[in-house]
PDB file of N, CA and C in Angstrom:
ATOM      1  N   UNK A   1     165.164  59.424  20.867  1.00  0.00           N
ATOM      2  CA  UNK A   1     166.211  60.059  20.114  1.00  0.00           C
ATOM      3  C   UNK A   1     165.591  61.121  19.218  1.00  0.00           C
ATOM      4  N   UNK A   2     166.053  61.902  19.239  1.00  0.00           N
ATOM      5  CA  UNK A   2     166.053  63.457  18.021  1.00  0.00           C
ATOM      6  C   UNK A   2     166.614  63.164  16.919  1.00  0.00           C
ATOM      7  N   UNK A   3     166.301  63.456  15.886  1.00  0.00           N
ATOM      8  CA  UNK A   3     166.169  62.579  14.245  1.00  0.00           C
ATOM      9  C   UNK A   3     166.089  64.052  13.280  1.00  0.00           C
ATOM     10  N   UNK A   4     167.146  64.491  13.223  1.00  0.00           N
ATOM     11  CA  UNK A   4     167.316  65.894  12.496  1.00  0.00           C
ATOM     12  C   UNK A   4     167.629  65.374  10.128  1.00  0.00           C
ATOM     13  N   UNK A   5     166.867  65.532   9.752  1.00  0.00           N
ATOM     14  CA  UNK A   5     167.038  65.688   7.923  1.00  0.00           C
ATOM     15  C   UNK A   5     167.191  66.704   7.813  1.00  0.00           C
ATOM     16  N   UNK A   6     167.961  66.422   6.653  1.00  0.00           N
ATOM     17  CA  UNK A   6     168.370  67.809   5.899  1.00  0.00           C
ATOM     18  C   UNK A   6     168.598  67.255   4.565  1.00  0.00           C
ATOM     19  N   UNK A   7     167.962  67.883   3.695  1.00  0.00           N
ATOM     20  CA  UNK A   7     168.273  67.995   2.133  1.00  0.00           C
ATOM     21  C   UNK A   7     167.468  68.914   1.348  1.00  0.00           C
ATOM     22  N   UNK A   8     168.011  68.878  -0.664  1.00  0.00           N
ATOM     23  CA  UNK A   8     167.354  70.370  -0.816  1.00  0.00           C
ATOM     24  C   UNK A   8     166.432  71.061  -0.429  1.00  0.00           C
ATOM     25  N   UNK A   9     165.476  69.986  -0.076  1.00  0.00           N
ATOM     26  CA  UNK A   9     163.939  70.678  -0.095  1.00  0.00           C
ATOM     27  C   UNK A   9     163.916  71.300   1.630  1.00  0.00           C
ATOM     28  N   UNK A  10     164.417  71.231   2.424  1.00  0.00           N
ATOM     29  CA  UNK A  10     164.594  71.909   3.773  1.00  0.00           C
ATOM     30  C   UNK A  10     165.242  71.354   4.994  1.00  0.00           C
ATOM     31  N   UNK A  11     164.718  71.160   6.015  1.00  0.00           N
ATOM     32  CA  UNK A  11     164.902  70.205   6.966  1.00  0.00           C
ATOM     33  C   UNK A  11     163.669  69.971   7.883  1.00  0.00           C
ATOM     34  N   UNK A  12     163.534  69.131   8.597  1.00  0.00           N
ATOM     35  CA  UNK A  12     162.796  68.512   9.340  1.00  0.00           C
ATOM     36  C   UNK A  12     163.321  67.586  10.913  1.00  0.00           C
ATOM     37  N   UNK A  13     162.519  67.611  11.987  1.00  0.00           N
ATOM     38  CA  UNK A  13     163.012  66.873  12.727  1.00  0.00           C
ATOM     39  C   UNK A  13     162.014  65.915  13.469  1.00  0.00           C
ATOM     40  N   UNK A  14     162.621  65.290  14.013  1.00  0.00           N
ATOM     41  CA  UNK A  14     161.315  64.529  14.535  1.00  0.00           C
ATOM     42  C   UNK A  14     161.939  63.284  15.878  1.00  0.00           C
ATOM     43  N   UNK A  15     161.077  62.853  16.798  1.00  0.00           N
ATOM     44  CA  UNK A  15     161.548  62.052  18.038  1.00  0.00           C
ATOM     45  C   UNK A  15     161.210  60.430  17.560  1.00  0.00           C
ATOM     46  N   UNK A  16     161.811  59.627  17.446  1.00  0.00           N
ATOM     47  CA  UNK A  16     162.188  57.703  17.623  1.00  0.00           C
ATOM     48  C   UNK A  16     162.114  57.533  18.914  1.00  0.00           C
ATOM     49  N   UNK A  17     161.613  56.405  18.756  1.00  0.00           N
ATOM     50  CA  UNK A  17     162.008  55.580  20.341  1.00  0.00           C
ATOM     51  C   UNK A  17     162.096  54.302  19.930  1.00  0.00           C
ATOM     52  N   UNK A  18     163.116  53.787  20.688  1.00  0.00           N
ATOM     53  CA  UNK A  18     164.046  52.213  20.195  1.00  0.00           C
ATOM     54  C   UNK A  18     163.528  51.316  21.092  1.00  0.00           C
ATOM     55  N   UNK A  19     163.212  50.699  20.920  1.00  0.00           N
ATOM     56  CA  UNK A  19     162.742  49.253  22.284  1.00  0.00           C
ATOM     57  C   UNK A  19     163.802  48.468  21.976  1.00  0.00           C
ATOM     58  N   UNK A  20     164.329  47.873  23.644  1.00  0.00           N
ATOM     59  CA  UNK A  20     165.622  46.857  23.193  1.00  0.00           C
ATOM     60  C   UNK A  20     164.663  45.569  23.861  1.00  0.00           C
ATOM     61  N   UNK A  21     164.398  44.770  22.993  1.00  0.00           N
ATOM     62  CA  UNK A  21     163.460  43.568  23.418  1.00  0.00           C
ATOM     63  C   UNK A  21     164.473  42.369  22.973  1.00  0.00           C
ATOM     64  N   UNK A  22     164.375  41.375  23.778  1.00  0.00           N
ATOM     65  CA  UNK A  22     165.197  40.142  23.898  1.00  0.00           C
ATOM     66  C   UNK A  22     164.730  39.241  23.029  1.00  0.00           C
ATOM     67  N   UNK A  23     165.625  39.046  22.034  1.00  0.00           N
ATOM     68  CA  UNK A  23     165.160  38.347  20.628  1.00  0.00           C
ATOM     69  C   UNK A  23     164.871  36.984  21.127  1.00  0.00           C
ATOM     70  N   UNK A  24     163.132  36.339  20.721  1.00  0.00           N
ATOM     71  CA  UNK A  24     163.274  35.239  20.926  1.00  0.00           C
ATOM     72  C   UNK A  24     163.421  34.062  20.456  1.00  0.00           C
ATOM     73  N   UNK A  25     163.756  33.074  20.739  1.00  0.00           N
ATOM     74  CA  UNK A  25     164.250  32.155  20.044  1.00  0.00           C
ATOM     75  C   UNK A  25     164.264  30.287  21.081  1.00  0.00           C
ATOM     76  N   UNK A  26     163.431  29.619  20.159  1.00  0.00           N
ATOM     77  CA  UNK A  26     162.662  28.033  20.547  1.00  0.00           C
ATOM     78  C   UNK A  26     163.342  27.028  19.499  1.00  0.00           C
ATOM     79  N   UNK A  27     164.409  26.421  20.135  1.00  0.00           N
ATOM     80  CA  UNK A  27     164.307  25.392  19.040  1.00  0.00           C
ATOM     81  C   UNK A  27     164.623  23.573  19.713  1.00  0.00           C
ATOM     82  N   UNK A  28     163.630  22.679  19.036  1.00  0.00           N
ATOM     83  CA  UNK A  28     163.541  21.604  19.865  1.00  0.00           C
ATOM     84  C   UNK A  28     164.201  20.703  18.679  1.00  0.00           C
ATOM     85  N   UNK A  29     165.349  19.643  18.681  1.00  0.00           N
ATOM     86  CA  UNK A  29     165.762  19.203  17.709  1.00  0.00           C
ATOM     87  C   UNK A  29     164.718  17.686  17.577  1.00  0.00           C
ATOM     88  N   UNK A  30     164.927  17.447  16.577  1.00  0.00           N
ATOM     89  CA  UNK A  30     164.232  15.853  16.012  1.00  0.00           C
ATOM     90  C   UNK A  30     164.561  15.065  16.390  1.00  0.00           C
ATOM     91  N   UNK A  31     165.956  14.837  16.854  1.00  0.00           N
ATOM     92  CA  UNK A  31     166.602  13.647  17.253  1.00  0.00           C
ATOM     93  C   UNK A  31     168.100  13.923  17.731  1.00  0.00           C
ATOM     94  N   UNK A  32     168.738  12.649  18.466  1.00  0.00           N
ATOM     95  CA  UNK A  32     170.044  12.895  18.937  1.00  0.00           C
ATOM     96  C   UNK A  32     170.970  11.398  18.784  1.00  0.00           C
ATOM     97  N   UNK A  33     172.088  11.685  18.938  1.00  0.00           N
ATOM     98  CA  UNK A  33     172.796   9.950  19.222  1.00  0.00           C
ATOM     99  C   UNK A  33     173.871  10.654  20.136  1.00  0.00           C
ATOM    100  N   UNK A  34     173.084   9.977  21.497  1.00  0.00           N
ATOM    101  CA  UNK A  34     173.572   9.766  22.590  1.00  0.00           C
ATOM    102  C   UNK A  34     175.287   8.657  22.950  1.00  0.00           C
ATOM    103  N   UNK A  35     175.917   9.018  21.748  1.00  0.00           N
ATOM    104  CA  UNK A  35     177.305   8.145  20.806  1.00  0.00           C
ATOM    105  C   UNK A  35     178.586   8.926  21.364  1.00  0.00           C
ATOM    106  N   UNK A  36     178.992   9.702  22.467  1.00  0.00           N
ATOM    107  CA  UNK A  36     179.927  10.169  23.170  1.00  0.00           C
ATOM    108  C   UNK A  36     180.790  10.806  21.913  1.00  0.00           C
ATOM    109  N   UNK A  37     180.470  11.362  21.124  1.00  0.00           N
ATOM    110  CA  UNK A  37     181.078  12.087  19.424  1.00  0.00           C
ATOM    111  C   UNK A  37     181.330  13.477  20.010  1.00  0.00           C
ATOM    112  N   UNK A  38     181.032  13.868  21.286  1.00  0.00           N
ATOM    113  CA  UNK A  38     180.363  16.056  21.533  1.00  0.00           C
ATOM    114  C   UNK A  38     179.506  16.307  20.166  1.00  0.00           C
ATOM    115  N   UNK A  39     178.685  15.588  19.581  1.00  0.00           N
ATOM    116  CA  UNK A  39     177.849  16.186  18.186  1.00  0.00           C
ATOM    117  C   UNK A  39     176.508  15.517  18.466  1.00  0.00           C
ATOM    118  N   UNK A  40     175.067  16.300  19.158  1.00  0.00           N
ATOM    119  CA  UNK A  40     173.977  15.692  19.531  1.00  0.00           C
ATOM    120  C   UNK A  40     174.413  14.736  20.601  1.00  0.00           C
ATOM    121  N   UNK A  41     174.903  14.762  21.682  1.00  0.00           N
ATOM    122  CA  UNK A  41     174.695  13.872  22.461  1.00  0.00           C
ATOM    123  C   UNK A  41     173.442  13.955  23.267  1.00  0.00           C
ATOM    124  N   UNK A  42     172.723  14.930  23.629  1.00  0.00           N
ATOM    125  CA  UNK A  42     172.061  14.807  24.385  1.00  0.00           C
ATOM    126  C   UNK A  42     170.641  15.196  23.603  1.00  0.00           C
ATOM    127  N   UNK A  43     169.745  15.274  24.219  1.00  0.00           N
ATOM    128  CA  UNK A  43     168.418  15.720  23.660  1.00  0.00           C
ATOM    129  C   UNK A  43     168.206  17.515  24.551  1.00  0.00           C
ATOM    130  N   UNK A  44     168.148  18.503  23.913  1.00  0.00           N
ATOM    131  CA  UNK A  44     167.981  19.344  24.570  1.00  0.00           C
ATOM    132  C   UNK A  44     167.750  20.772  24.156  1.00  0.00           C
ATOM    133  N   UNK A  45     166.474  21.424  24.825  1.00  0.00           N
ATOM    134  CA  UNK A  45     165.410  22.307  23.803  1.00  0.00           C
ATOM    135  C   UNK A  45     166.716  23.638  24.062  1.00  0.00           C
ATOM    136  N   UNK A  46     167.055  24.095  22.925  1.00  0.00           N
ATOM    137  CA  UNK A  46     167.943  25.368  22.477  1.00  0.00           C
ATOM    138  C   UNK A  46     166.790  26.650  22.797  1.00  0.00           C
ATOM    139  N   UNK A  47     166.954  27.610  23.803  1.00  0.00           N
ATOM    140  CA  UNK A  47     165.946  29.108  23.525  1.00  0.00           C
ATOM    141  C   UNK A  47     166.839  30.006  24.433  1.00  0.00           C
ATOM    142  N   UNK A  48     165.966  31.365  24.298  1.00  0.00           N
ATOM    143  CA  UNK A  48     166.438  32.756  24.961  1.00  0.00           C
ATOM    144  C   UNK A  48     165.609  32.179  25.941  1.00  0.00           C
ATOM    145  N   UNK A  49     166.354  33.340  27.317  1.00  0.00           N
ATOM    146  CA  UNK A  49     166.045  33.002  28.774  1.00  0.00           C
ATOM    147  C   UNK A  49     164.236  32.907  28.974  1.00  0.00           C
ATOM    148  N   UNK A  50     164.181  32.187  29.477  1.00  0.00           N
ATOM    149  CA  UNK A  50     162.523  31.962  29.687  1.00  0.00           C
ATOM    150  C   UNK A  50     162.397  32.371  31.494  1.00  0.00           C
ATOM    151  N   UNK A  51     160.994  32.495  31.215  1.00  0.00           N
ATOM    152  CA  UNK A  51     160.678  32.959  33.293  1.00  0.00           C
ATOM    153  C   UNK A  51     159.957  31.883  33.509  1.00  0.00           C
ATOM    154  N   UNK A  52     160.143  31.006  32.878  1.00  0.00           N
ATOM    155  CA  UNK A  52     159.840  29.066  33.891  1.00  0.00           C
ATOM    156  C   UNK A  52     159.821  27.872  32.400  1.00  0.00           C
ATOM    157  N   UNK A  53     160.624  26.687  32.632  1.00  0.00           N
ATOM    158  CA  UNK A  53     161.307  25.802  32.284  1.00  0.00           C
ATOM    159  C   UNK A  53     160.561  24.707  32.716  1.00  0.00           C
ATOM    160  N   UNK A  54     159.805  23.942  31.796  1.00  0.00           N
ATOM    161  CA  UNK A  54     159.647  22.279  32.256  1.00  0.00           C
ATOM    162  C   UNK A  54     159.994  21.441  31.681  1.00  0.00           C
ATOM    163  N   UNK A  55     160.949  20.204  31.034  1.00  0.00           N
ATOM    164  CA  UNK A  55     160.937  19.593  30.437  1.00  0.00           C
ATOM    165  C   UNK A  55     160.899  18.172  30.426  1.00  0.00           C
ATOM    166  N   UNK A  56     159.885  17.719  30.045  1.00  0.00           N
ATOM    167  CA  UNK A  56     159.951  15.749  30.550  1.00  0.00           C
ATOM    168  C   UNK A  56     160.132  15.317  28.966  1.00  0.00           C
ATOM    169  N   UNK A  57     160.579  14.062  29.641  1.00  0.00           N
ATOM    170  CA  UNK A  57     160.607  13.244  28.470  1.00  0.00           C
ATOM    171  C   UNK A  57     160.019  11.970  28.685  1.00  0.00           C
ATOM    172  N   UNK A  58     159.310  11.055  27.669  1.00  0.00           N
ATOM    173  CA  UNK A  58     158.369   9.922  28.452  1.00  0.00           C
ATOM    174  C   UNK A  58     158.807   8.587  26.940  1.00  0.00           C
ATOM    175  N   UNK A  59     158.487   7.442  27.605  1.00  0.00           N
ATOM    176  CA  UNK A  59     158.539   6.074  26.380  1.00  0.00           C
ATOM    177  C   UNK A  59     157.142   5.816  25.884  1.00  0.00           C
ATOM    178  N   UNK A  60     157.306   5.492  25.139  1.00  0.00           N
ATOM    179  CA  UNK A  60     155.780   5.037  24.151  1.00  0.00           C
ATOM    180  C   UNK A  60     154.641   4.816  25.534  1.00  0.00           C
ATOM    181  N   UNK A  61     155.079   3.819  26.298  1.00  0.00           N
ATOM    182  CA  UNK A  61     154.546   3.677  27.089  1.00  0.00           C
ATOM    183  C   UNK A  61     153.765   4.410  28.345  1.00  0.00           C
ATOM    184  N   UNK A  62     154.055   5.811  27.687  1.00  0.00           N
ATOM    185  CA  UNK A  62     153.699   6.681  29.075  1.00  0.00           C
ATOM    186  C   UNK A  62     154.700   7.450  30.367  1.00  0.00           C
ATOM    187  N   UNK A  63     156.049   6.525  30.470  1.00  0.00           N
ATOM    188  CA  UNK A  63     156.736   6.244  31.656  1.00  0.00           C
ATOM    189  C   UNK A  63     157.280   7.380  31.472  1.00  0.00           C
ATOM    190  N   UNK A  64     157.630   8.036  32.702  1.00  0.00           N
ATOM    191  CA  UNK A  64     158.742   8.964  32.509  1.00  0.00           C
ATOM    192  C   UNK A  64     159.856   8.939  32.687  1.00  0.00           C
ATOM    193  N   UNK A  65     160.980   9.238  31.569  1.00  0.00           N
ATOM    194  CA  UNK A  65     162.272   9.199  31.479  1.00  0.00           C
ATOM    195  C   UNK A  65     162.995  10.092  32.150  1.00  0.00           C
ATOM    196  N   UNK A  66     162.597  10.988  31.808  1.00  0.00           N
ATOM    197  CA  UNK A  66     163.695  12.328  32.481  1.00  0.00           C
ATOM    198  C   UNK A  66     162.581  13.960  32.632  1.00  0.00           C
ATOM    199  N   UNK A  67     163.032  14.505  33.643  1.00  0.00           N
ATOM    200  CA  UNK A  67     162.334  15.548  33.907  1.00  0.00           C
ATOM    201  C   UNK A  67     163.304  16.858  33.917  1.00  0.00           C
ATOM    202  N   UNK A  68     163.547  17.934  33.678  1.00  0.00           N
ATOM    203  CA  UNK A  68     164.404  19.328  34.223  1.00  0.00           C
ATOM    204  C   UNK A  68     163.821  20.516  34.334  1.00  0.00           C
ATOM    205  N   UNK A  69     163.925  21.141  35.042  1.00  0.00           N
ATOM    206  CA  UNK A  69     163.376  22.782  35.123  1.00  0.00           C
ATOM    207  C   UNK A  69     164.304  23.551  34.937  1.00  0.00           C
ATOM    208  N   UNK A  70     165.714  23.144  34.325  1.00  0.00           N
ATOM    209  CA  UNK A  70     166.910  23.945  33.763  1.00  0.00           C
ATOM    210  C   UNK A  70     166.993  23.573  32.368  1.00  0.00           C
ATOM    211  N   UNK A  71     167.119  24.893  32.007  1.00  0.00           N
ATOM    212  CA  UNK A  71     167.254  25.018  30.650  1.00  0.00           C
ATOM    213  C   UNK A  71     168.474  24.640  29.802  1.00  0.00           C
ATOM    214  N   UNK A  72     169.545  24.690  30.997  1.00  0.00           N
ATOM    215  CA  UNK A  72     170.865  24.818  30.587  1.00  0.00           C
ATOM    216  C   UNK A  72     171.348  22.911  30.628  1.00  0.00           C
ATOM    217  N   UNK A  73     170.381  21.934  30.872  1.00  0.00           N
ATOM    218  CA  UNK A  73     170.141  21.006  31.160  1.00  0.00           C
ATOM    219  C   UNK A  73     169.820  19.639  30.317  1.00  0.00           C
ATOM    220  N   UNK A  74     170.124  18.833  29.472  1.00  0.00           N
ATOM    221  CA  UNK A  74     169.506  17.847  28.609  1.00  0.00           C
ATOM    222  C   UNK A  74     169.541  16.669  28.704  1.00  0.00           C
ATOM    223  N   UNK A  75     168.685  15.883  28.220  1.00  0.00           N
ATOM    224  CA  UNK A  75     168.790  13.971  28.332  1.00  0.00           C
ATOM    225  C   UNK A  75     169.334  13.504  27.368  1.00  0.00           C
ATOM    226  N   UNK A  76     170.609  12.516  28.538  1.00  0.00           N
ATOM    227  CA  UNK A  76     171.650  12.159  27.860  1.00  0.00           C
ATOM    228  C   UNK A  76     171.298  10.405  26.878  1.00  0.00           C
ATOM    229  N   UNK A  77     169.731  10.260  27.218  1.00  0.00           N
ATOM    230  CA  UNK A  77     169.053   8.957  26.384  1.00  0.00           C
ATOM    231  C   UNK A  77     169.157   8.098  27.565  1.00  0.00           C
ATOM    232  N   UNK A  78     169.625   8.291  28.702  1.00  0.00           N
ATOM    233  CA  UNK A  78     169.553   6.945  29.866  1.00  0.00           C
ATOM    234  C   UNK A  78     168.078   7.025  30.629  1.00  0.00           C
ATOM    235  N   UNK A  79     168.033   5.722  31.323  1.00  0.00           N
ATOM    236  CA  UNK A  79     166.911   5.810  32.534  1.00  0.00           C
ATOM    237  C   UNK A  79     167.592   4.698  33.367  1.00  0.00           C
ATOM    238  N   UNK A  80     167.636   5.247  34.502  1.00  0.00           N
ATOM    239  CA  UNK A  80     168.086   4.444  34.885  1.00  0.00           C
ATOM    240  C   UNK A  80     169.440   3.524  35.258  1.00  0.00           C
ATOM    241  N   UNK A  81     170.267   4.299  34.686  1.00  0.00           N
ATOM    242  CA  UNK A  81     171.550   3.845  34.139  1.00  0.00           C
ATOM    243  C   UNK A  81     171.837   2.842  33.159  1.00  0.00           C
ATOM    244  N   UNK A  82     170.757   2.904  32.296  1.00  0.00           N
ATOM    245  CA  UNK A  82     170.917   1.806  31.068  1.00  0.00           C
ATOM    246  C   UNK A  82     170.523   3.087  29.939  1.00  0.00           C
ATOM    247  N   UNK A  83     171.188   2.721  28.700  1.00  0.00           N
ATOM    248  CA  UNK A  83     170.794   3.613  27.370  1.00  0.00           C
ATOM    249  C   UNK A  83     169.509   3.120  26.726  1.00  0.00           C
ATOM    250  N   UNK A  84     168.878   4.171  26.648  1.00  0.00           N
ATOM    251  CA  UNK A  84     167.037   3.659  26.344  1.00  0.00           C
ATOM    252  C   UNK A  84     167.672   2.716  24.390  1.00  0.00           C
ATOM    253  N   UNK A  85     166.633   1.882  23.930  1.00  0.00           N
ATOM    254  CA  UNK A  85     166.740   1.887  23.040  1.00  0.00           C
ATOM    255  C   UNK A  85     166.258   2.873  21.735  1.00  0.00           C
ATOM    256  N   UNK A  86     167.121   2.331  20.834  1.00  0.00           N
ATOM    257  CA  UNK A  86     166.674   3.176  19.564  1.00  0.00           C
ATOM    258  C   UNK A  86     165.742   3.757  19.404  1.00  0.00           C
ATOM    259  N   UNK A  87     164.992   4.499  19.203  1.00  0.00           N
ATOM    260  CA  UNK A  87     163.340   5.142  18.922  1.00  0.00           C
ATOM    261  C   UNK A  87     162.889   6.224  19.107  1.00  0.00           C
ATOM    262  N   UNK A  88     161.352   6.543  19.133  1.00  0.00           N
ATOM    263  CA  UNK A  88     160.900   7.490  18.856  1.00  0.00           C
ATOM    264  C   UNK A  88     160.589   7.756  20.386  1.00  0.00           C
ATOM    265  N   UNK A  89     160.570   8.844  21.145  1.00  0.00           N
ATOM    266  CA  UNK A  89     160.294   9.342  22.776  1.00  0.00           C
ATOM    267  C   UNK A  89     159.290  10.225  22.439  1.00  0.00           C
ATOM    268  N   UNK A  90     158.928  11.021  23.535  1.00  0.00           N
ATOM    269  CA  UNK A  90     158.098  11.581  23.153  1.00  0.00           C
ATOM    270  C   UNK A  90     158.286  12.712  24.971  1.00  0.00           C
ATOM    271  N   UNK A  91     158.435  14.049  23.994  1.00  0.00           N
ATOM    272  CA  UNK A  91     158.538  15.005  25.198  1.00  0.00           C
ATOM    273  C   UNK A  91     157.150  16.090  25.137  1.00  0.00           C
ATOM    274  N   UNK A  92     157.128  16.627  26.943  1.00  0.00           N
ATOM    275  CA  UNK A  92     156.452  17.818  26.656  1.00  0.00           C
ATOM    276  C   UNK A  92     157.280  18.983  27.337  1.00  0.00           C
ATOM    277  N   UNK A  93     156.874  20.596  26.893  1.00  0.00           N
ATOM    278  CA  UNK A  93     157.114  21.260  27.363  1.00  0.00           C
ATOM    279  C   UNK A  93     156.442  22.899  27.611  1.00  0.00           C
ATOM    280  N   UNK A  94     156.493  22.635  29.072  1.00  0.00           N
ATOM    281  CA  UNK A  94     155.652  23.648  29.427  1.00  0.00           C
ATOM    282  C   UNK A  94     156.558  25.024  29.523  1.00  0.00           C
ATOM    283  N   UNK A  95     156.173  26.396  29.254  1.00  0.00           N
ATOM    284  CA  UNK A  95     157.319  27.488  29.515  1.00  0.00           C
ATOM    285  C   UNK A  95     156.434  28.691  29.637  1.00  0.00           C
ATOM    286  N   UNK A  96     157.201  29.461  29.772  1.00  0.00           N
ATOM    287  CA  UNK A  96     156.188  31.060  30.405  1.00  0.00           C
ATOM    288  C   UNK A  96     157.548  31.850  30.268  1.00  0.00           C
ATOM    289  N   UNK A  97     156.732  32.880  29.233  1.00  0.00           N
ATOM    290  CA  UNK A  97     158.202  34.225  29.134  1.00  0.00           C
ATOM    291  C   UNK A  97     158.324  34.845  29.636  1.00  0.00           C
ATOM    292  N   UNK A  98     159.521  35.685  30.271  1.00  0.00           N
ATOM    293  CA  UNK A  98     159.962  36.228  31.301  1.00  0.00           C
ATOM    294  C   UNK A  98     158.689  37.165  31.380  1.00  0.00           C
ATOM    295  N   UNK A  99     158.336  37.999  32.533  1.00  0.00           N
ATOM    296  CA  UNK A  99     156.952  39.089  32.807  1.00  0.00           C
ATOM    297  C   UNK A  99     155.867  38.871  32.299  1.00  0.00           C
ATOM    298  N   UNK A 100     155.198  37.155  31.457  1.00  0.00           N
ATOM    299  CA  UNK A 100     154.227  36.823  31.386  1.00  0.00           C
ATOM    300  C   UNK A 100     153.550  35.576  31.980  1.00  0.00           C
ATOM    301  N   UNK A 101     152.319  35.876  32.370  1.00  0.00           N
ATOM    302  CA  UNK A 101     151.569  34.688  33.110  1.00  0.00           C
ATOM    303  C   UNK A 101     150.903  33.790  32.530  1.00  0.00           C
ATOM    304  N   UNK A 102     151.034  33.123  31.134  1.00  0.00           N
ATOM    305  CA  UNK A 102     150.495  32.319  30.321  1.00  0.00           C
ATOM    306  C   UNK A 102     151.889  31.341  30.072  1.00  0.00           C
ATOM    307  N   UNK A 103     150.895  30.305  30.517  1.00  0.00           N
ATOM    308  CA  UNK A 103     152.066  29.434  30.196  1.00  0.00           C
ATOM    309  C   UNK A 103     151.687  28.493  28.710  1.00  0.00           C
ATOM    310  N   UNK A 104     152.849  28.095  28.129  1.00  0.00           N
ATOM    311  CA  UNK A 104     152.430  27.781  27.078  1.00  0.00           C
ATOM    312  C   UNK A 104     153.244  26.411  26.772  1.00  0.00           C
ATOM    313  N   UNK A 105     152.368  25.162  26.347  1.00  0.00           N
ATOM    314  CA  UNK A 105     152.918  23.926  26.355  1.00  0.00           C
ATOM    315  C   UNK A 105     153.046  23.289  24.934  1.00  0.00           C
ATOM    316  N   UNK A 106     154.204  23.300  24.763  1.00  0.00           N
ATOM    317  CA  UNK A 106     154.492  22.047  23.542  1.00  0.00           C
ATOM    318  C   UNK A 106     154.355  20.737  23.395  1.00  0.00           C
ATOM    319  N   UNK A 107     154.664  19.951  22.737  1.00  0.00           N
ATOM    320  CA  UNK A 107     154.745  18.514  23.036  1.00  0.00           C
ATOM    321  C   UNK A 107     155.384  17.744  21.136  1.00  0.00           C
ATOM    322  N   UNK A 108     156.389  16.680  21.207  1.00  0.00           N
ATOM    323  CA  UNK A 108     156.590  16.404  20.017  1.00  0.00           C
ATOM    324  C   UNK A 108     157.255  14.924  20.390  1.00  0.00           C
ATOM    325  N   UNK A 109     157.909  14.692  19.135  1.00  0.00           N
ATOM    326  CA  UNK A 109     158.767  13.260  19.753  1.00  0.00           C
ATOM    327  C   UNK A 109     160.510  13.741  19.359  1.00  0.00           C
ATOM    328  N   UNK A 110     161.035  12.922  19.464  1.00  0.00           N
ATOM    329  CA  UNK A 110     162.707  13.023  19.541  1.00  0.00           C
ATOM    330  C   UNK A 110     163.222  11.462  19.238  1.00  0.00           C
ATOM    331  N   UNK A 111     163.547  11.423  18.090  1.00  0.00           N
ATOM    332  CA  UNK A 111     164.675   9.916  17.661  1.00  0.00           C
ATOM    333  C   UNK A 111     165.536  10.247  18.393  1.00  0.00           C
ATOM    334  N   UNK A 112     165.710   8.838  19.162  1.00  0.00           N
ATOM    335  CA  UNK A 112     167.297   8.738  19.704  1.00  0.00           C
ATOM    336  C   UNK A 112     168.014   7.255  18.906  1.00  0.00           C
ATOM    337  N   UNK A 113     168.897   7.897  17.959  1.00  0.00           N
ATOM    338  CA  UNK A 113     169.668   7.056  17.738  1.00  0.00           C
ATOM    339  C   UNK A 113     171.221   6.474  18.320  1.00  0.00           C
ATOM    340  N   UNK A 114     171.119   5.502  17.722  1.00  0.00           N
ATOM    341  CA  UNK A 114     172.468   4.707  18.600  1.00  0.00           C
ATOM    342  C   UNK A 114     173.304   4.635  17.863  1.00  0.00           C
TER     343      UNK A 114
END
């Protein structure tokens, strides 16, 4: 863009250039109650579009609960068709931003309350 001033002292002009870059945005909540309310039911990482999605979720024990490569996707606290109990889980997540080749892995826990 062309960028024309003007005031007493004269004028001046000069060229901008705008980058439209896709605001980003990661957010993994602390906890959920999987309590059929529509408020936290599920466990599920909130972001802008990513160029690859992993998300597991595992029990103290190691086991794995739930896995997705959709973002648009979350754990509703079951395994199995039983509701896990109360507690602390523990997820990881691997992701890579759109046109980059580094992938980059999180990992935290998630209360699921009842």
């Amino acid at each position: 863009y062309w960028v024309l001033v003007k005031n007493e002292c004269g004028s001046d002009r000069d060229t901008i250039t705008i980058s439209a870059c896709p605001f980003e945005y990661l957010y993994v909540p602390s906890s959920f109650t999987p309590n059929y309310d529509e408020l936290n039911d599920e466990f599920k990482v909130y972001t802008t579009p990513l160029g690859s999605f992993n998300l597991s979720v595992y029990n103290r024990k190691g086991q794995l609960l739930y896995h997705t490569e959709n973002m648009q996707r979350g754990w509703n606290g079951f395994y199995e068709g039983e509701l896990c109990p109360t507690g602390m889980y523990i997820w990881t997540l691997y992701y890579r931003k759109p046109g980059n080749k580094t992938v980059s892995l999180l990992t935290g826990t998630v209360l699921l309350k009842q």
